[in-house]
PDB file of N, CA and C in Angstrom:
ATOM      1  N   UNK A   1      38.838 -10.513  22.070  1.00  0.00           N
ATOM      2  CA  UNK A   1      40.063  -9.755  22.163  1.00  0.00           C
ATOM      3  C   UNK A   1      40.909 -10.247  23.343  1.00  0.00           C
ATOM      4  N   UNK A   2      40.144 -10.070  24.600  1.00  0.00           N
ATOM      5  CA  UNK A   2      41.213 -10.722  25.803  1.00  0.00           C
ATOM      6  C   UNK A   2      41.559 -12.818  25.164  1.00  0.00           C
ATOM      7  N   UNK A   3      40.322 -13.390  24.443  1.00  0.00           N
ATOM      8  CA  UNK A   3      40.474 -14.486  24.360  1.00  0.00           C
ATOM      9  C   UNK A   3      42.375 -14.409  23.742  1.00  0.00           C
ATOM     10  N   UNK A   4      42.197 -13.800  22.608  1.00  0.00           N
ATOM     11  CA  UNK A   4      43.525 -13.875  21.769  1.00  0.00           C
ATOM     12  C   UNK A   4      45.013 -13.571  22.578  1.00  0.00           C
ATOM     13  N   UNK A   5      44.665 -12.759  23.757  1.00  0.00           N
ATOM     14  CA  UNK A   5      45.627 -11.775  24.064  1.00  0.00           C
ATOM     15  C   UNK A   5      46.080 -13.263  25.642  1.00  0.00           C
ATOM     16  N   UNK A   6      45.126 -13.993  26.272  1.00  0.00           N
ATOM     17  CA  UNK A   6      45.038 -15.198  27.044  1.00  0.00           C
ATOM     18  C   UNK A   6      45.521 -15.957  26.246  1.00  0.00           C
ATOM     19  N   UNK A   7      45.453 -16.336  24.970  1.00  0.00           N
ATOM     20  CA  UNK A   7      46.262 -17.598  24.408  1.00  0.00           C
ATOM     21  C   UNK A   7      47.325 -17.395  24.016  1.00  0.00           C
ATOM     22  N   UNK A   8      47.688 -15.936  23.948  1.00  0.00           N
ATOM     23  CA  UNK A   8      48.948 -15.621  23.672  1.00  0.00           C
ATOM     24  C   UNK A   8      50.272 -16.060  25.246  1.00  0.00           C
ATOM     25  N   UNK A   9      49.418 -15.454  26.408  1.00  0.00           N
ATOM     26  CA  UNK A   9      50.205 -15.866  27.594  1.00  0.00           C
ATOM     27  C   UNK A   9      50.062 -16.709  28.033  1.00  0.00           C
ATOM     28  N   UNK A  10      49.011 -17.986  27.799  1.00  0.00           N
ATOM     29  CA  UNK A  10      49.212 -19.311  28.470  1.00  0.00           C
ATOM     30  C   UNK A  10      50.318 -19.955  27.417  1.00  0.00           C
ATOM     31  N   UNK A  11      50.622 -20.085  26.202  1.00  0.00           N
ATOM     32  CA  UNK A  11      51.538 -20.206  25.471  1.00  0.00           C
ATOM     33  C   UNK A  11      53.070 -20.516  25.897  1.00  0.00           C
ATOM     34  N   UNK A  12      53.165 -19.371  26.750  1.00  0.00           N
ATOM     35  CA  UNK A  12      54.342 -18.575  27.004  1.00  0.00           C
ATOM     36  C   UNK A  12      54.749 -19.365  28.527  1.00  0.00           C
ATOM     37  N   UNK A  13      56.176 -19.371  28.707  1.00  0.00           N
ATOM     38  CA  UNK A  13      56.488 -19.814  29.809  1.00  0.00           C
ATOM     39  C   UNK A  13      56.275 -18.640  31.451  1.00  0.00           C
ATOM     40  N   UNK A  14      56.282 -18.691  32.517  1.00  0.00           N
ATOM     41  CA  UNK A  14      55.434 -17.739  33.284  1.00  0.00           C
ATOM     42  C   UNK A  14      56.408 -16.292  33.640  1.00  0.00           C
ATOM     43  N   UNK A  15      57.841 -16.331  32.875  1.00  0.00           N
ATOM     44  CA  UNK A  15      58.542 -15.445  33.842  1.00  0.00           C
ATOM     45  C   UNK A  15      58.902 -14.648  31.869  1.00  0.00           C
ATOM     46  N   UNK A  16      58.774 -15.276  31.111  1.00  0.00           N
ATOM     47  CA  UNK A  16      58.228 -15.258  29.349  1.00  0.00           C
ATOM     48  C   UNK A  16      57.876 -13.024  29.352  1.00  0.00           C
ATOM     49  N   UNK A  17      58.496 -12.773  28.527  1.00  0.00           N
ATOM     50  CA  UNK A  17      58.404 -11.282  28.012  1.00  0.00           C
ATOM     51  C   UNK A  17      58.368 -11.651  26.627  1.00  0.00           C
ATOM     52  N   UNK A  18      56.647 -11.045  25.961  1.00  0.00           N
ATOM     53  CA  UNK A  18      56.813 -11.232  24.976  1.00  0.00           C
ATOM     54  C   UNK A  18      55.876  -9.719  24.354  1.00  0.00           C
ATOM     55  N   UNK A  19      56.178  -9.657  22.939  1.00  0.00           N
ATOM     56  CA  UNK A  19      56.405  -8.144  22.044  1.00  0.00           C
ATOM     57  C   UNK A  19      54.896  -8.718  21.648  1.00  0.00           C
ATOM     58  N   UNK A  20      53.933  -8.138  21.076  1.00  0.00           N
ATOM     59  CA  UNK A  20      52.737  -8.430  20.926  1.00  0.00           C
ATOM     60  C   UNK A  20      52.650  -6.676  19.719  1.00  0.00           C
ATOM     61  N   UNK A  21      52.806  -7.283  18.160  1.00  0.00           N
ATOM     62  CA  UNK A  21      52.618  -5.568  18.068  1.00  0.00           C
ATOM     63  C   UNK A  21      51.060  -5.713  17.094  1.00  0.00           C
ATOM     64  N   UNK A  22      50.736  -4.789  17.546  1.00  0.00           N
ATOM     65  CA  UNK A  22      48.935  -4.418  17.471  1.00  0.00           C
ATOM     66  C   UNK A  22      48.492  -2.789  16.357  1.00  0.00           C
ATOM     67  N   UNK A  23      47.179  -2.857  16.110  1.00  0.00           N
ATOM     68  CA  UNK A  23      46.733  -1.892  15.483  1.00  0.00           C
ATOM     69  C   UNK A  23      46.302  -0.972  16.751  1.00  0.00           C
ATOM     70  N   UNK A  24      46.795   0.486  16.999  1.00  0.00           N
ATOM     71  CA  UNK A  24      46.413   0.976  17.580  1.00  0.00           C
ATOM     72  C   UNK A  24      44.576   1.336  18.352  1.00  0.00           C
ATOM     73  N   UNK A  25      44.086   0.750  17.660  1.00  0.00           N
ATOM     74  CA  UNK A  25      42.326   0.607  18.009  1.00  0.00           C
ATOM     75  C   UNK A  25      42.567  -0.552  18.272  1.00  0.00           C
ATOM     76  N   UNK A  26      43.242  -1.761  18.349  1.00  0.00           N
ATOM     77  CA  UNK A  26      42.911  -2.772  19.400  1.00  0.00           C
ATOM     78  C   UNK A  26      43.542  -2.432  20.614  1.00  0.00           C
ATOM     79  N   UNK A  27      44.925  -1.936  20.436  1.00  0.00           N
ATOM     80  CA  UNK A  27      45.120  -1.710  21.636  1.00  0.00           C
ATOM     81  C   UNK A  27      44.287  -0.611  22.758  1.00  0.00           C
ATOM     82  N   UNK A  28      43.927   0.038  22.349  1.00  0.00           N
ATOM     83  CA  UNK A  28      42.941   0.964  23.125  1.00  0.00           C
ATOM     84  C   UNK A  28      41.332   0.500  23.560  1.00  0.00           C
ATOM     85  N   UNK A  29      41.197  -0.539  22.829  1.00  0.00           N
ATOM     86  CA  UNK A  29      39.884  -1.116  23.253  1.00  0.00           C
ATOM     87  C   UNK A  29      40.649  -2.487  24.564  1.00  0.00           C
ATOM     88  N   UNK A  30      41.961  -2.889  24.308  1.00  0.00           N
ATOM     89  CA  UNK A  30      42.557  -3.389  24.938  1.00  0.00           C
ATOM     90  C   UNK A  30      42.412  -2.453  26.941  1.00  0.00           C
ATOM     91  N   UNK A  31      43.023  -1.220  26.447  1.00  0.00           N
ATOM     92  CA  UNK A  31      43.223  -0.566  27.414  1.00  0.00           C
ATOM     93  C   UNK A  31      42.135  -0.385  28.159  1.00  0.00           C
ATOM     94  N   UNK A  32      41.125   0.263  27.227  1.00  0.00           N
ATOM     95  CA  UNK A  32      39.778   0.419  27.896  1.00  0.00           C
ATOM     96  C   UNK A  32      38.999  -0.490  28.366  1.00  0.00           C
ATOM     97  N   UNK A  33      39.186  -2.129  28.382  1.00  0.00           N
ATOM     98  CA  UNK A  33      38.651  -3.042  29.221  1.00  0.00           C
ATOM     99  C   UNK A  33      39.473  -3.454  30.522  1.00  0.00           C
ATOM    100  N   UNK A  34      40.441  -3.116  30.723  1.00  0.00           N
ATOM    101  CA  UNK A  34      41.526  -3.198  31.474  1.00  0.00           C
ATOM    102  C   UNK A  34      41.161  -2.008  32.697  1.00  0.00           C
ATOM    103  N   UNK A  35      41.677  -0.983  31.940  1.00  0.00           N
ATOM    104  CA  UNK A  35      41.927   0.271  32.914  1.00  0.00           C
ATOM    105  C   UNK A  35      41.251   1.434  31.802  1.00  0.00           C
ATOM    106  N   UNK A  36      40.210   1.572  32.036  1.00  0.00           N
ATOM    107  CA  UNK A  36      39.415   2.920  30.659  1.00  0.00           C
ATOM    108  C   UNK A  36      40.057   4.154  31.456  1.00  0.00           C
ATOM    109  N   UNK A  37      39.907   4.478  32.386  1.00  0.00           N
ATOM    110  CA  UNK A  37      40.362   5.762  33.143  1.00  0.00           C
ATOM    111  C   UNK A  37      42.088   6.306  32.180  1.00  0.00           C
ATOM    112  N   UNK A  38      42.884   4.966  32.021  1.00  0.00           N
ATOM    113  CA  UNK A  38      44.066   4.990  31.687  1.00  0.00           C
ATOM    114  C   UNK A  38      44.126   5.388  29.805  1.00  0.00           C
ATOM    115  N   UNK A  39      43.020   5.415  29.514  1.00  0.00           N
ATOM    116  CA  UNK A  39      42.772   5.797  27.667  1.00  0.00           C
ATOM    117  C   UNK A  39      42.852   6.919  27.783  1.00  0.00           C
ATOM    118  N   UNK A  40      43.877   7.770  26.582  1.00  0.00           N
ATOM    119  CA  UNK A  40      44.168   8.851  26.593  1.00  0.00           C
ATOM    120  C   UNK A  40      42.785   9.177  25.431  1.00  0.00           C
ATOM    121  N   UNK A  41      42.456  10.595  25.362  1.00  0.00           N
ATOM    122  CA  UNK A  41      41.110  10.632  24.806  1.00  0.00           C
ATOM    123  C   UNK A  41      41.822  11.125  23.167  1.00  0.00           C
ATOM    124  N   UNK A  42      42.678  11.068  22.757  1.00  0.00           N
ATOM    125  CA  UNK A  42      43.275  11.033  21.216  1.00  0.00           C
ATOM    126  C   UNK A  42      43.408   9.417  21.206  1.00  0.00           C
ATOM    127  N   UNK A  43      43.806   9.565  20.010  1.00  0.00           N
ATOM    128  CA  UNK A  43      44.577   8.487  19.448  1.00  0.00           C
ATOM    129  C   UNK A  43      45.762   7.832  19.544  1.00  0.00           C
ATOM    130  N   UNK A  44      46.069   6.362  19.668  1.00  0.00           N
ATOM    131  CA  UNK A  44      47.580   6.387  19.931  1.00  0.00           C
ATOM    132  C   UNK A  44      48.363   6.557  19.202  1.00  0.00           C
ATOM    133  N   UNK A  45      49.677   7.338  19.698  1.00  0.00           N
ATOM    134  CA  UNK A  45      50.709   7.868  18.576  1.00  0.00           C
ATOM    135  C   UNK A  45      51.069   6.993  17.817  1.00  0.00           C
ATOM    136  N   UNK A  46      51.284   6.836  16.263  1.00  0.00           N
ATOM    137  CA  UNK A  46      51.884   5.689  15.476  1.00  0.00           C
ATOM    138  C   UNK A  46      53.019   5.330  16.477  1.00  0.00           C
ATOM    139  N   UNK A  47      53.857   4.291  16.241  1.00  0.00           N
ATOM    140  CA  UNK A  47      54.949   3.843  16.505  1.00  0.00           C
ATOM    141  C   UNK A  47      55.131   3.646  18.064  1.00  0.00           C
ATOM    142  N   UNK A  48      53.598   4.282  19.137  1.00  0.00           N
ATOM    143  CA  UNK A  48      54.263   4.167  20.205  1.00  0.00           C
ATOM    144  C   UNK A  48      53.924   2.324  21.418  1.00  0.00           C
ATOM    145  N   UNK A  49      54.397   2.728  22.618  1.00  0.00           N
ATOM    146  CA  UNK A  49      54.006   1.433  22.695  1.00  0.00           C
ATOM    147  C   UNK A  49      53.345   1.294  24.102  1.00  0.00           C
ATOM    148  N   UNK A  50      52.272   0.769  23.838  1.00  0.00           N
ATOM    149  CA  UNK A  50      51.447   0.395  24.980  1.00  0.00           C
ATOM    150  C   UNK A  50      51.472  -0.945  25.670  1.00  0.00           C
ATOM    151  N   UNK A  51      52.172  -0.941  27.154  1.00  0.00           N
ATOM    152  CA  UNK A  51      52.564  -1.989  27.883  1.00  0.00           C
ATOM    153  C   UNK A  51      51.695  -2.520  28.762  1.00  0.00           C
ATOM    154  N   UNK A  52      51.238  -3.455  28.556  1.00  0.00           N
ATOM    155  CA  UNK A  52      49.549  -4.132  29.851  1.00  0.00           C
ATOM    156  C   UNK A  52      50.490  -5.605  30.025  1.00  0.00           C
ATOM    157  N   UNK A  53      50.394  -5.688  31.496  1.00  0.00           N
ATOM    158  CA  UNK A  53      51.313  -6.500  31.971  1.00  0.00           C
ATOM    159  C   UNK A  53      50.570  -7.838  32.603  1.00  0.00           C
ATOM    160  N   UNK A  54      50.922  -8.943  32.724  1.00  0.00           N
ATOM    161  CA  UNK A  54      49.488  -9.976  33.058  1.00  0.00           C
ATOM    162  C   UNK A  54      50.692 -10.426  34.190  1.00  0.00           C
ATOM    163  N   UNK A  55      49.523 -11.191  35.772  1.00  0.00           N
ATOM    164  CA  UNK A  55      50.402 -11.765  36.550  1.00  0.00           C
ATOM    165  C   UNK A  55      49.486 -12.725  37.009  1.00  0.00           C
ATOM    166  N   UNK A  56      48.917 -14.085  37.115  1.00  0.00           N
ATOM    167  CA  UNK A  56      48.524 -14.288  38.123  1.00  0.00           C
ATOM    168  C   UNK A  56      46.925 -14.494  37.404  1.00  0.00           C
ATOM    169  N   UNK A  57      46.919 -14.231  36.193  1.00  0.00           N
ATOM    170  CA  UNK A  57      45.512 -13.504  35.403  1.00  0.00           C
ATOM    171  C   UNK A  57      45.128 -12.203  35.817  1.00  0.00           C
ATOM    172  N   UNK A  58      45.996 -11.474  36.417  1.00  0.00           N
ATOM    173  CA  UNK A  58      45.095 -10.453  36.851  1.00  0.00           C
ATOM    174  C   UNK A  58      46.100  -9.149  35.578  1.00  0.00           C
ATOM    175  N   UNK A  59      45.415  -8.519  35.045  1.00  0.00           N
ATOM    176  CA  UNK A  59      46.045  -7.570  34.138  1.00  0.00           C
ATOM    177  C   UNK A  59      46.137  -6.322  34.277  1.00  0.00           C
ATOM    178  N   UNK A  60      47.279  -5.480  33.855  1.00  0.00           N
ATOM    179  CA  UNK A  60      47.570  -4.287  34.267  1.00  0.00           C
ATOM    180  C   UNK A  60      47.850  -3.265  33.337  1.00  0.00           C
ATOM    181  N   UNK A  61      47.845  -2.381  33.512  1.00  0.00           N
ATOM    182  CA  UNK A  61      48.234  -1.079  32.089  1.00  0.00           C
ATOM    183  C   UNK A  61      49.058  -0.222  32.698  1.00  0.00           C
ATOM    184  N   UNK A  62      50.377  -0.650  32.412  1.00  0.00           N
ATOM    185  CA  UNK A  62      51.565  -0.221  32.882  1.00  0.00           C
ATOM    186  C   UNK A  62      52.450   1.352  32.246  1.00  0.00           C
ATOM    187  N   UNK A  63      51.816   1.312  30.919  1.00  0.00           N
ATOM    188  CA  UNK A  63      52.192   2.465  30.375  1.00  0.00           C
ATOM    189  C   UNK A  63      50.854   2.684  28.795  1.00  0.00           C
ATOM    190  N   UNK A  64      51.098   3.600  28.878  1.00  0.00           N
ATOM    191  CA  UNK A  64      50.130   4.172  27.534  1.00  0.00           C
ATOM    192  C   UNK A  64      50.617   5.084  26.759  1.00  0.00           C
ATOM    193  N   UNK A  65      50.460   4.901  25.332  1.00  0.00           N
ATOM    194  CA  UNK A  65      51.382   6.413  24.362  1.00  0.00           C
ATOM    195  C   UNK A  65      52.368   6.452  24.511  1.00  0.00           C
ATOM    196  N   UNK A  66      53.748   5.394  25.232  1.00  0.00           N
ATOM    197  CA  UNK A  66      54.973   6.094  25.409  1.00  0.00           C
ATOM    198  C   UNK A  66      55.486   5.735  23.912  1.00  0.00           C
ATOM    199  N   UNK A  67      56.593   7.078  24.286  1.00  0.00           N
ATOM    200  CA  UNK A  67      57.447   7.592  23.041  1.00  0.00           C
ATOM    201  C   UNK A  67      58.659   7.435  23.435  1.00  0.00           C
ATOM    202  N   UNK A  68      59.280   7.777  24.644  1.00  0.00           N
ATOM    203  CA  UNK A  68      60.272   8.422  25.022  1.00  0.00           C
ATOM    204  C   UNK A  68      61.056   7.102  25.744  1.00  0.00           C
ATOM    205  N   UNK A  69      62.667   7.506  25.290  1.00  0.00           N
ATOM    206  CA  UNK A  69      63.022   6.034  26.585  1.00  0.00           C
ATOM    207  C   UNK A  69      62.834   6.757  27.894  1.00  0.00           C
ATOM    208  N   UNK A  70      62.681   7.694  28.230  1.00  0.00           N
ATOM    209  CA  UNK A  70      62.429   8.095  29.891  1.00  0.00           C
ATOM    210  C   UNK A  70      61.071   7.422  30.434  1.00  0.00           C
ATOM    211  N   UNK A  71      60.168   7.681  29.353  1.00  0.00           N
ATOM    212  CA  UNK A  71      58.398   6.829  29.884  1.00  0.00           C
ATOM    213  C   UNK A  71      58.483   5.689  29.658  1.00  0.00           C
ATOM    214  N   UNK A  72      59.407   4.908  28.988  1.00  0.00           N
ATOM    215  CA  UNK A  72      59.671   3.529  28.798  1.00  0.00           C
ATOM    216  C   UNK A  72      60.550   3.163  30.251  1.00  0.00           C
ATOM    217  N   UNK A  73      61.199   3.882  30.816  1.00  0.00           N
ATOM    218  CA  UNK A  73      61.608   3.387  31.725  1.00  0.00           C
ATOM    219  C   UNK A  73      61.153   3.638  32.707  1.00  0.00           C
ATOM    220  N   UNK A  74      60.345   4.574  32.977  1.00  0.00           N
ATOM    221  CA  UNK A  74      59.552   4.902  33.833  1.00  0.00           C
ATOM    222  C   UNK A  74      58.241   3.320  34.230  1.00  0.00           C
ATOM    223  N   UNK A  75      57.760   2.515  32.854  1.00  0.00           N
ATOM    224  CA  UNK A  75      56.856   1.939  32.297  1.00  0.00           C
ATOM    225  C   UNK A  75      57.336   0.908  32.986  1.00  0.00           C
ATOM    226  N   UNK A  76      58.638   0.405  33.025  1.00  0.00           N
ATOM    227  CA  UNK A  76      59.286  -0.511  33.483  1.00  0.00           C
ATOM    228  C   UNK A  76      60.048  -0.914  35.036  1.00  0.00           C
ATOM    229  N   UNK A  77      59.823   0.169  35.158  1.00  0.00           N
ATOM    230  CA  UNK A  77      60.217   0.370  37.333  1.00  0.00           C
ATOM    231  C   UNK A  77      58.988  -0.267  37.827  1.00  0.00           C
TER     232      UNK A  77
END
């Protein structure tokens, strides 16, 4: 899973924003190797979007479940 999600960003040029859209059970097994504390204990909402941010190789979980443009921008500060 990280293999796929690493060939996706060495790919990519380093300053590169790219949309990655996923089945909600990868992304949460995503989350939960990352940051598990940060897994909400439901399911993720259809349609919403979960942001894990890479710098350096080191990876981050920047937002989880957002819906709203307020937690999207919140996700993004």
């Amino acid at each position: 899973m990280q293999t796929s999600f690493a060939q996706i960003v060495a790919a990519q040029p380093d300053d590169a924003k790219v949309l990655v859209v996923a089945h909600g059970v990868f992304l949460s097994a995503m989350v939960d190797l990352i940051a598990p504390e940060k897994l909400p204990a439901t399911l993720l909402k259809n349609a919403s979007v979960t942001r894990l941010d890479v710098a350096d190789g080191a990876w981050q979980v920047r937002g989880v479940n957002l819906t709203s443009a307020s937690e999207l921008a919140k996700a993004d500060a």
